[in-house]
C-alpha atoms as a PDB file:
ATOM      1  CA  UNK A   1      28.032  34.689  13.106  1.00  0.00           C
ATOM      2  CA  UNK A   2      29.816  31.451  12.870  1.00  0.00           C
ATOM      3  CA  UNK A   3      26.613  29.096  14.520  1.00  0.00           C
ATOM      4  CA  UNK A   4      24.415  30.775  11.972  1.00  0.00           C
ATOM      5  CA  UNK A   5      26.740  30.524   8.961  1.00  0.00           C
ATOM      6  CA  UNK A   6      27.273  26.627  10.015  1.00  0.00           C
ATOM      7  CA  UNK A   7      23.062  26.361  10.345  1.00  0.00           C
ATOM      8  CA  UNK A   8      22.632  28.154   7.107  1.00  0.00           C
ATOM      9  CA  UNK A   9      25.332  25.752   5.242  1.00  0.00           C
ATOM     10  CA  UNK A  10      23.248  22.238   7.287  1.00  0.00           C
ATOM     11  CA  UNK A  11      20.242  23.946   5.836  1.00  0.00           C
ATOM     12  CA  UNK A  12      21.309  23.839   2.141  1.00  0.00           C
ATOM     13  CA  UNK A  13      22.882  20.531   2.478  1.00  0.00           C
ATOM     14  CA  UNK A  14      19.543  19.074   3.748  1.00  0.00           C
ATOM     15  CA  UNK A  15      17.550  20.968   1.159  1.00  0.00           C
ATOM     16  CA  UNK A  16      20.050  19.529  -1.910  1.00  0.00           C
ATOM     17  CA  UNK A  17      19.479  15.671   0.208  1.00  0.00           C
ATOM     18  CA  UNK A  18      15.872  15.898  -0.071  1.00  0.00           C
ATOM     19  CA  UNK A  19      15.930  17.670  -4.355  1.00  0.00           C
ATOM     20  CA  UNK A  20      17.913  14.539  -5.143  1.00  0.00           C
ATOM     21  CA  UNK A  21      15.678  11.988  -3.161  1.00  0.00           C
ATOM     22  CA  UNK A  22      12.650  13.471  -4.569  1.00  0.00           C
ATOM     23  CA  UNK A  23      11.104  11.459  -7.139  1.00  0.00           C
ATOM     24  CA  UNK A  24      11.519  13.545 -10.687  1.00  0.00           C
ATOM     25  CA  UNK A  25       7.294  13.203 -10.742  1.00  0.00           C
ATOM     26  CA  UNK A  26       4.592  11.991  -8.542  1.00  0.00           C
ATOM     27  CA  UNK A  27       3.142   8.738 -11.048  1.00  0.00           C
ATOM     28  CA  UNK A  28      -0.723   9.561 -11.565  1.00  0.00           C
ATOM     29  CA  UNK A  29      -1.774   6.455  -9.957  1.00  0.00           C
ATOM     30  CA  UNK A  30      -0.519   4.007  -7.629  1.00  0.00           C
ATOM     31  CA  UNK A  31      -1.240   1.815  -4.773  1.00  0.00           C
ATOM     32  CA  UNK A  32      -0.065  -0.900  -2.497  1.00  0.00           C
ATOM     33  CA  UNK A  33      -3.039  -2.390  -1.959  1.00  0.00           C
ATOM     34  CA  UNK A  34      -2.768  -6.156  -3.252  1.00  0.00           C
ATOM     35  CA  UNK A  35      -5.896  -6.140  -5.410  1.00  0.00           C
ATOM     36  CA  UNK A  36      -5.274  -2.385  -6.253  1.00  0.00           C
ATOM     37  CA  UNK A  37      -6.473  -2.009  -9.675  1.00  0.00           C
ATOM     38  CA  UNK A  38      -6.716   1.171 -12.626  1.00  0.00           C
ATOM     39  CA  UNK A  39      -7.936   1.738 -15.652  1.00  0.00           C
ATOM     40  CA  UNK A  40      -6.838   3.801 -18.544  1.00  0.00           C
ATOM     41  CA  UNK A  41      -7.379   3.947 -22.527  1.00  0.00           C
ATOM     42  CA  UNK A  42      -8.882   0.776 -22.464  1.00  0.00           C
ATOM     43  CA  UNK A  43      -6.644  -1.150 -20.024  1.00  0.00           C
ATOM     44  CA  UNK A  44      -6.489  -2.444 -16.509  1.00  0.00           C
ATOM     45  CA  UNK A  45      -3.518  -2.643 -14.484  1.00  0.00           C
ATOM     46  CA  UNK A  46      -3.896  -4.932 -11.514  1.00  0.00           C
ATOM     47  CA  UNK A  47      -1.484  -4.994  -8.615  1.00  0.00           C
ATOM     48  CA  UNK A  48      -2.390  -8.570  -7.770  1.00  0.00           C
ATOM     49  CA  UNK A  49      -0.378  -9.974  -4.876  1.00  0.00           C
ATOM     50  CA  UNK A  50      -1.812 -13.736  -5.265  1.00  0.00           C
ATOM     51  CA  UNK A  51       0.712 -16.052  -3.960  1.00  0.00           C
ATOM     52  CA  UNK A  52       1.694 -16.883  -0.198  1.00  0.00           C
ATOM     53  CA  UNK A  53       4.306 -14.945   1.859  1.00  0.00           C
ATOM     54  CA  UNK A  54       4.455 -12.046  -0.232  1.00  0.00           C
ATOM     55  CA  UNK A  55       6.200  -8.888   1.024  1.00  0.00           C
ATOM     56  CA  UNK A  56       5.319  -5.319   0.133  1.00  0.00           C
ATOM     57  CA  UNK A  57       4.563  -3.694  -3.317  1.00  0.00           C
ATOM     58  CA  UNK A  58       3.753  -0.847  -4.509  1.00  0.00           C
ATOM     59  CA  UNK A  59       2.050  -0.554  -8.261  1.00  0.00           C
ATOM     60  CA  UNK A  60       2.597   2.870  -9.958  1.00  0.00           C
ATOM     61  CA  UNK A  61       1.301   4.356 -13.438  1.00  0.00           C
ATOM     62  CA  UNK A  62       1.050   7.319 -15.504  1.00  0.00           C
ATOM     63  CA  UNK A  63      -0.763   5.571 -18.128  1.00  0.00           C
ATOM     64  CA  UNK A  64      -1.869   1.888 -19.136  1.00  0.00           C
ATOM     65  CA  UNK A  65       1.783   1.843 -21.454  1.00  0.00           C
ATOM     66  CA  UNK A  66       3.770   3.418 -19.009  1.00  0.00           C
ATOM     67  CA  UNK A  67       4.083   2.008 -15.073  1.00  0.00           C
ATOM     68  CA  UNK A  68       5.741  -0.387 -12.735  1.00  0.00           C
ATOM     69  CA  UNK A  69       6.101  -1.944  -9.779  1.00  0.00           C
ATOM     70  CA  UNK A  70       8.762  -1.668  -6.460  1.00  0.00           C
ATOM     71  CA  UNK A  71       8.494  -5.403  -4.866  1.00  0.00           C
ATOM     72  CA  UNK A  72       9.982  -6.221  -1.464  1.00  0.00           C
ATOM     73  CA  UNK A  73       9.436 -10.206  -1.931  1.00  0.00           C
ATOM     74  CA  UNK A  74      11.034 -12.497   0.275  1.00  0.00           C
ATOM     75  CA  UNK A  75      13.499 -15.108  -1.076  1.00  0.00           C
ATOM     76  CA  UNK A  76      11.281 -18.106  -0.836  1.00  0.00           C
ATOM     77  CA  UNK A  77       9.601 -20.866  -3.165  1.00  0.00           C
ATOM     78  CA  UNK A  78       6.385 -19.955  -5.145  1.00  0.00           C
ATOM     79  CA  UNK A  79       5.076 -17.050  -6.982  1.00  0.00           C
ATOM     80  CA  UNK A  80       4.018 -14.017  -4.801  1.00  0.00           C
ATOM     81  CA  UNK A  81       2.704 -11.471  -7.061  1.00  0.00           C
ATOM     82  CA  UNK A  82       1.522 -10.862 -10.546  1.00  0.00           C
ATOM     83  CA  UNK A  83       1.219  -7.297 -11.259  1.00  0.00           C
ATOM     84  CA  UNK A  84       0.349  -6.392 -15.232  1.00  0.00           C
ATOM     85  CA  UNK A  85      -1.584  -4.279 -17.488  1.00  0.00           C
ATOM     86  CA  UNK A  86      -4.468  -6.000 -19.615  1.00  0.00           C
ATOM     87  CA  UNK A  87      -6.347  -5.556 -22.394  1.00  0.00           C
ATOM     88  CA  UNK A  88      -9.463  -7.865 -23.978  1.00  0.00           C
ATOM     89  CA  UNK A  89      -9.401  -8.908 -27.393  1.00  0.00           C
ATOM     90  CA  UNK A  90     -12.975 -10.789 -27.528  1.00  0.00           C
ATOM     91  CA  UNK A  91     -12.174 -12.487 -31.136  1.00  0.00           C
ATOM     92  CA  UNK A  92     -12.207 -16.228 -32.175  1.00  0.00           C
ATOM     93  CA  UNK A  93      -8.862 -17.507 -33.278  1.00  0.00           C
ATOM     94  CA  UNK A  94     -10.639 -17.387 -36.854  1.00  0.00           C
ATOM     95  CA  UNK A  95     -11.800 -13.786 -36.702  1.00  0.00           C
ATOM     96  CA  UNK A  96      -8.186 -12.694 -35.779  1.00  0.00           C
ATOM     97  CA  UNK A  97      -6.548  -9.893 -37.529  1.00  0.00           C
ATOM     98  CA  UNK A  98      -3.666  -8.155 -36.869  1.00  0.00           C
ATOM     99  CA  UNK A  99      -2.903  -9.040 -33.315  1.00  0.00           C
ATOM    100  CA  UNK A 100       0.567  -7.897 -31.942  1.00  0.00           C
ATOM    101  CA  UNK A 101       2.124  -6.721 -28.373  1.00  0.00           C
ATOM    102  CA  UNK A 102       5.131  -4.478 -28.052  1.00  0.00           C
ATOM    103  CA  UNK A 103       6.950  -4.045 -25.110  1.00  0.00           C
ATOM    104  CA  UNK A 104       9.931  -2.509 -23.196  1.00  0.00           C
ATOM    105  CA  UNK A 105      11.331  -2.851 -20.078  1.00  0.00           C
ATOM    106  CA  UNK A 106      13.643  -2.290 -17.044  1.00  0.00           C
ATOM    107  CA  UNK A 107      14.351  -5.363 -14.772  1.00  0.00           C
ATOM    108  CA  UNK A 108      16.871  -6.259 -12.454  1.00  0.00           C
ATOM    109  CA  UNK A 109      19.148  -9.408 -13.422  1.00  0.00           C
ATOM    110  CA  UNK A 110      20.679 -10.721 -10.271  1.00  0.00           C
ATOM    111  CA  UNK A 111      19.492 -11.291  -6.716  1.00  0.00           C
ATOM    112  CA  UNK A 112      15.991 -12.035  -7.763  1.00  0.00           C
ATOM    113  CA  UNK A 113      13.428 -14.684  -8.913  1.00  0.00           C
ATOM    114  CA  UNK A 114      10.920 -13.696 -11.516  1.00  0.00           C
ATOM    115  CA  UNK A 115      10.005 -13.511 -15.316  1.00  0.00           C
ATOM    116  CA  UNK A 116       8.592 -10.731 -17.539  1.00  0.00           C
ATOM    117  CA  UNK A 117       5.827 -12.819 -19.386  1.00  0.00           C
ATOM    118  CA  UNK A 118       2.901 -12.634 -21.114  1.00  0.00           C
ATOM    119  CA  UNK A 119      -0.480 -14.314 -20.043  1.00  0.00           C
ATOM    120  CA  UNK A 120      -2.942 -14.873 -22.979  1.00  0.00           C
ATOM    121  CA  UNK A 121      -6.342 -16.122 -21.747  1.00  0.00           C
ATOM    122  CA  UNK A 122      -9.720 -18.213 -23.937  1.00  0.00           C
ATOM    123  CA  UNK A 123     -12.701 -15.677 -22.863  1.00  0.00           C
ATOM    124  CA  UNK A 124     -13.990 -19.312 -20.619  1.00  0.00           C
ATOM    125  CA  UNK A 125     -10.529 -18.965 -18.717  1.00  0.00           C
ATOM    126  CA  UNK A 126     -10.486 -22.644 -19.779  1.00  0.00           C
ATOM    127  CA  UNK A 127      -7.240 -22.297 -21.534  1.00  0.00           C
ATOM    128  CA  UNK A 128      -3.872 -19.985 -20.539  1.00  0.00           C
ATOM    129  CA  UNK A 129      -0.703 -18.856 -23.170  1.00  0.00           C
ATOM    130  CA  UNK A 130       2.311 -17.682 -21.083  1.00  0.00           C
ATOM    131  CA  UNK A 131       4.922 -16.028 -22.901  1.00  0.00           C
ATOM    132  CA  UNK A 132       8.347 -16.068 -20.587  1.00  0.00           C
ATOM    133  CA  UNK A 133      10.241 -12.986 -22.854  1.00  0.00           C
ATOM    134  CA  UNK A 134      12.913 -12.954 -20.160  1.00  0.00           C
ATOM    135  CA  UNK A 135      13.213 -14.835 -16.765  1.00  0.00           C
ATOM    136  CA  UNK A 136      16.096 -14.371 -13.900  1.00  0.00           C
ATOM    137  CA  UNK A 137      16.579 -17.142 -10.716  1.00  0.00           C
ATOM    138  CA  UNK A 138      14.913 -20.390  -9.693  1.00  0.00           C
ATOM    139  CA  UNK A 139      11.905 -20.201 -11.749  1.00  0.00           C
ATOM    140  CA  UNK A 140      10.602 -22.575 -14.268  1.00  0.00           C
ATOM    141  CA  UNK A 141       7.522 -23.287 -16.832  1.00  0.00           C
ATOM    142  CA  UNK A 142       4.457 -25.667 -15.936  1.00  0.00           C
ATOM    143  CA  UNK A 143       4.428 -29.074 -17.615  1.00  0.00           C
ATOM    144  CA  UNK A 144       6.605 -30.581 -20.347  1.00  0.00           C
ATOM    145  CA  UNK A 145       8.997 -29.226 -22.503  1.00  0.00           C
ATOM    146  CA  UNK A 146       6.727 -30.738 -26.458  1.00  0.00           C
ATOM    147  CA  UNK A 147       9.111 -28.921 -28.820  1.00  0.00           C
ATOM    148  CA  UNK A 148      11.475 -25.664 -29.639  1.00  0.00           C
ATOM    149  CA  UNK A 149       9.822 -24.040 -32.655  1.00  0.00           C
ATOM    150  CA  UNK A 150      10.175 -20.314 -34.399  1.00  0.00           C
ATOM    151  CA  UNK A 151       6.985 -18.479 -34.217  1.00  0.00           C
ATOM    152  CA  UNK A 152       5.311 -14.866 -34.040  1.00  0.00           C
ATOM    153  CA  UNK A 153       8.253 -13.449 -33.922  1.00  0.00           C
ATOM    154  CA  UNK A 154      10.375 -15.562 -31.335  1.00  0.00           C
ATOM    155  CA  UNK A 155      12.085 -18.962 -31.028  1.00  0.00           C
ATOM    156  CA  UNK A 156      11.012 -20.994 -28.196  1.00  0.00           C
ATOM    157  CA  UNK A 157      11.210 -24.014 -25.898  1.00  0.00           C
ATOM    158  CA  UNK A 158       6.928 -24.877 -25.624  1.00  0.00           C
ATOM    159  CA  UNK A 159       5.494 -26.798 -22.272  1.00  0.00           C
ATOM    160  CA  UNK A 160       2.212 -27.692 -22.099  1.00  0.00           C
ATOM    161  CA  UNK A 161       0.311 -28.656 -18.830  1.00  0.00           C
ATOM    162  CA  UNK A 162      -2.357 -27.689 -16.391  1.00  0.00           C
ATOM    163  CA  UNK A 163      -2.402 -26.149 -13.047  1.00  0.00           C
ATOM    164  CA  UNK A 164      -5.805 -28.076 -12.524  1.00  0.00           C
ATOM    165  CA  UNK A 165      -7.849 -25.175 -12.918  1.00  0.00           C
ATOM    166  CA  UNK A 166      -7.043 -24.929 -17.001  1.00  0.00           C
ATOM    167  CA  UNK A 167      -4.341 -25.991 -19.079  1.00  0.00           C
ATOM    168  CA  UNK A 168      -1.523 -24.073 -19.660  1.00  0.00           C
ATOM    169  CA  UNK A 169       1.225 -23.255 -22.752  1.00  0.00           C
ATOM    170  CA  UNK A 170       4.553 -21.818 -21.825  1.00  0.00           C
ATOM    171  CA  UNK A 171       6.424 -20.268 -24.538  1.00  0.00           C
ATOM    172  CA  UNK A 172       9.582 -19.534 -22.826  1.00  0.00           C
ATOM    173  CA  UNK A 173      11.890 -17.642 -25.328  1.00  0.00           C
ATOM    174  CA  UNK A 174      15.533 -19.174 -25.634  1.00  0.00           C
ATOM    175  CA  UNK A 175      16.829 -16.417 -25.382  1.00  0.00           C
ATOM    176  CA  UNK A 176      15.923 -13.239 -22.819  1.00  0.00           C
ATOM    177  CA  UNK A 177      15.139  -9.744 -24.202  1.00  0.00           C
ATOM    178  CA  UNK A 178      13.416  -6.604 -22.689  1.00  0.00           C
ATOM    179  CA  UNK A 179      11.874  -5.745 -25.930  1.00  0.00           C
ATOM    180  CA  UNK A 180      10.230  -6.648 -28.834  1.00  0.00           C
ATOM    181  CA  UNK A 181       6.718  -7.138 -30.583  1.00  0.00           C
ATOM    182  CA  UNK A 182       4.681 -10.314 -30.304  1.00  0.00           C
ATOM    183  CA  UNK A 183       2.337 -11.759 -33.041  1.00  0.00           C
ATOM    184  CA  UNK A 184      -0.150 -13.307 -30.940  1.00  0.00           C
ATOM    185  CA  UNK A 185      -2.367 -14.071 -34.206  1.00  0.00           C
ATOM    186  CA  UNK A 186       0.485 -16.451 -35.258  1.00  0.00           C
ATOM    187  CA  UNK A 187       0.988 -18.135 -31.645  1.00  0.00           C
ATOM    188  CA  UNK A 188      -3.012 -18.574 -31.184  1.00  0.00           C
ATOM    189  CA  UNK A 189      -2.846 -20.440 -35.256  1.00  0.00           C
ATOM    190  CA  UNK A 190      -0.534 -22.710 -34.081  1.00  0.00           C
ATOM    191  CA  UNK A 191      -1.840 -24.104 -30.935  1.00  0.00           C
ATOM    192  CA  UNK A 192      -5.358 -24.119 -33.175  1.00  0.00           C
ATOM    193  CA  UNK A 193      -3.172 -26.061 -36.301  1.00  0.00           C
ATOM    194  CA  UNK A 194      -1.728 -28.146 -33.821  1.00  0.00           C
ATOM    195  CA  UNK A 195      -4.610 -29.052 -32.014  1.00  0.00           C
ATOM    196  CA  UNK A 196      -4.074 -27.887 -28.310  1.00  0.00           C
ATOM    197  CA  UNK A 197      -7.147 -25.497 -28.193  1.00  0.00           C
ATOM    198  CA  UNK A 198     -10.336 -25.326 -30.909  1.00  0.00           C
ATOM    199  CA  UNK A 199     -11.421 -21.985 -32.617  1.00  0.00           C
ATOM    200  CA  UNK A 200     -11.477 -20.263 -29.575  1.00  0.00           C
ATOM    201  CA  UNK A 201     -12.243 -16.390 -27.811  1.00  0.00           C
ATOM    202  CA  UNK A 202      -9.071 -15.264 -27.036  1.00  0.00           C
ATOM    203  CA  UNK A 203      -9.887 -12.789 -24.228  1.00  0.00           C
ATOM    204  CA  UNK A 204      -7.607 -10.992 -21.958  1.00  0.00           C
ATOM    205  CA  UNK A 205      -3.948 -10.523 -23.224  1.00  0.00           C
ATOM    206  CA  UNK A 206      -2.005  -9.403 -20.024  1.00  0.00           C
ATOM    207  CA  UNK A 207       1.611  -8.480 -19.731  1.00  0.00           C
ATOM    208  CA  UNK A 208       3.719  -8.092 -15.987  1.00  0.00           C
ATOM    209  CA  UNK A 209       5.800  -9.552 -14.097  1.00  0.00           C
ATOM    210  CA  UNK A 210       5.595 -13.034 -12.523  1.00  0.00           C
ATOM    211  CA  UNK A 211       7.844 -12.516  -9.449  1.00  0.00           C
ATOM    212  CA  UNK A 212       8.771 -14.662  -6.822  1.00  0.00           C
ATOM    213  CA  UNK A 213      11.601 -13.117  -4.746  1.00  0.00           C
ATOM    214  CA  UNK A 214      12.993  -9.589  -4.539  1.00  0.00           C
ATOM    215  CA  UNK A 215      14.356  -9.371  -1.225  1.00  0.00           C
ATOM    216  CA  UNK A 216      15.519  -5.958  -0.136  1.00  0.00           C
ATOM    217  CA  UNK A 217      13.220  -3.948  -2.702  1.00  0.00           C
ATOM    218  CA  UNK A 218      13.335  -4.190  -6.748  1.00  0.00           C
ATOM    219  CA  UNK A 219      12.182  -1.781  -9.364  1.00  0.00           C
ATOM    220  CA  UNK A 220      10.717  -3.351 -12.246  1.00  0.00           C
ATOM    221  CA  UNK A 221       9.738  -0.955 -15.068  1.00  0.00           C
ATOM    222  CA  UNK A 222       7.495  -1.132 -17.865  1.00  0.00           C
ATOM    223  CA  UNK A 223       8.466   1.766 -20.427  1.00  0.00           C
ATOM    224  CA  UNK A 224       6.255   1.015 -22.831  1.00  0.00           C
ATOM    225  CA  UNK A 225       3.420  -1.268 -23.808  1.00  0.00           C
ATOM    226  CA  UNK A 226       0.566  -1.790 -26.188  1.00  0.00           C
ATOM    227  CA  UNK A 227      -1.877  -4.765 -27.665  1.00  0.00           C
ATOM    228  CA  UNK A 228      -2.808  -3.708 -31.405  1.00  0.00           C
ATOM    229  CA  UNK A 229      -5.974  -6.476 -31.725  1.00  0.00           C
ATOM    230  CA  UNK A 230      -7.955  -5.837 -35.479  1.00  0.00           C
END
């Protein structure tokens, strides 16, 4: 009577281990593939391990505005992975209306190397915006730092350079944040006013995470996102 009642009691505690491990619902797409790639409601999420010496990741998503990514990355130099959701606008800077991001998110803050940015591509891939709305660790923007400046929405420190493929402008805000709304009508004016880029196609706006390390296994979660382009 004893044995069984002591089996009976291992049972239950094993049972109650594996209801708590269990994830609270299995995401509707996911893979860990590093080109893995979904689409939903007019959006693509790409896994996108690019970079050198990556680690494992795992992309997950129950729709295009809600999803994330675990990433085992090593704690060496360079970017591994880019993992976002994208959408195409297909407008000249001119033909612009209303064109805003929101976003919210779930990062981790120490022990890791990464930013949650923005990349804003011409349709020729000829020119690249990154927006850095939060960054943690060694990581750091492309070029020179031209000027600090208030606009669509955010204050930031503005590089300009090119990776030798295209150029590139890196908004990094002064400030991090893990949510907010972007007016990317307003940022694509002023590189237009200022002379950086012509009247343009602005074509993909994506949104991720640029990581570099994440040693041990992070979770970075996106718990909402959308592009509103008119």
């Amino acid at each position: 009577m004893l044995r069984t009642a002591r089996l009976a009691v291992g049972a239950l505690v094993v049972a109650l281990t594996l209801t708590v491990a269990a994830p609270a619902h299995a995401a509707v797409w996911s893979s860990t593939d590093r080109w893995g790639t979904w689409t939903n409601g007019g959006y693509t999420l790409y896994n996108n391990i690019w970079g050198n010496g990556y680690g494992a990741q795992t992309i997950w998503a129950d729709s295009y505005s809600s999803w994330g990514v675990w990433a085992n990355h090593p704690n060496t130099g360079g970017i591994k992975s880019y993992p976002n959701a994208t959408k195409w606008v297909g407008k000249k800077v001119s033909a612009l209306g209303t064109t805003t991001s929101s976003f919210n998110v779930t990062v981790p803050t120490s022990g890791v190397a990464f930013t949650t940015a923005y990349d804003i591509w011409s349709s020729d891939n000829a020119h690249e915006i990154m927006l850095w709305m939060n960054k943690y660790g060694a990581v750091g923007p492309l070029g020179t730092l031209q000027t600090t400046q208030s606009v669509g929405g955010h204050t930031w420190q503005i590089y300009r350079g090119s990776n030798g493929a295209n150029n590139v402008y890196s908004f990094v805000r002064t400030g991090n944040t893990s949510s907010g709304t972007v007016d990317i009508r307003a940022i694509a004016q002023w590189l237009r006013t200022n002379g950086w880029w012509g009247d343009v196609t602005v074509g993909n706006v994506q949104f991720g995470y640029e990581i570099t390390s994440s040693a041990g296994g992070r979770d970075f979660v996106t718990n909402s996102f959308s592009v509103t382009a008119n």
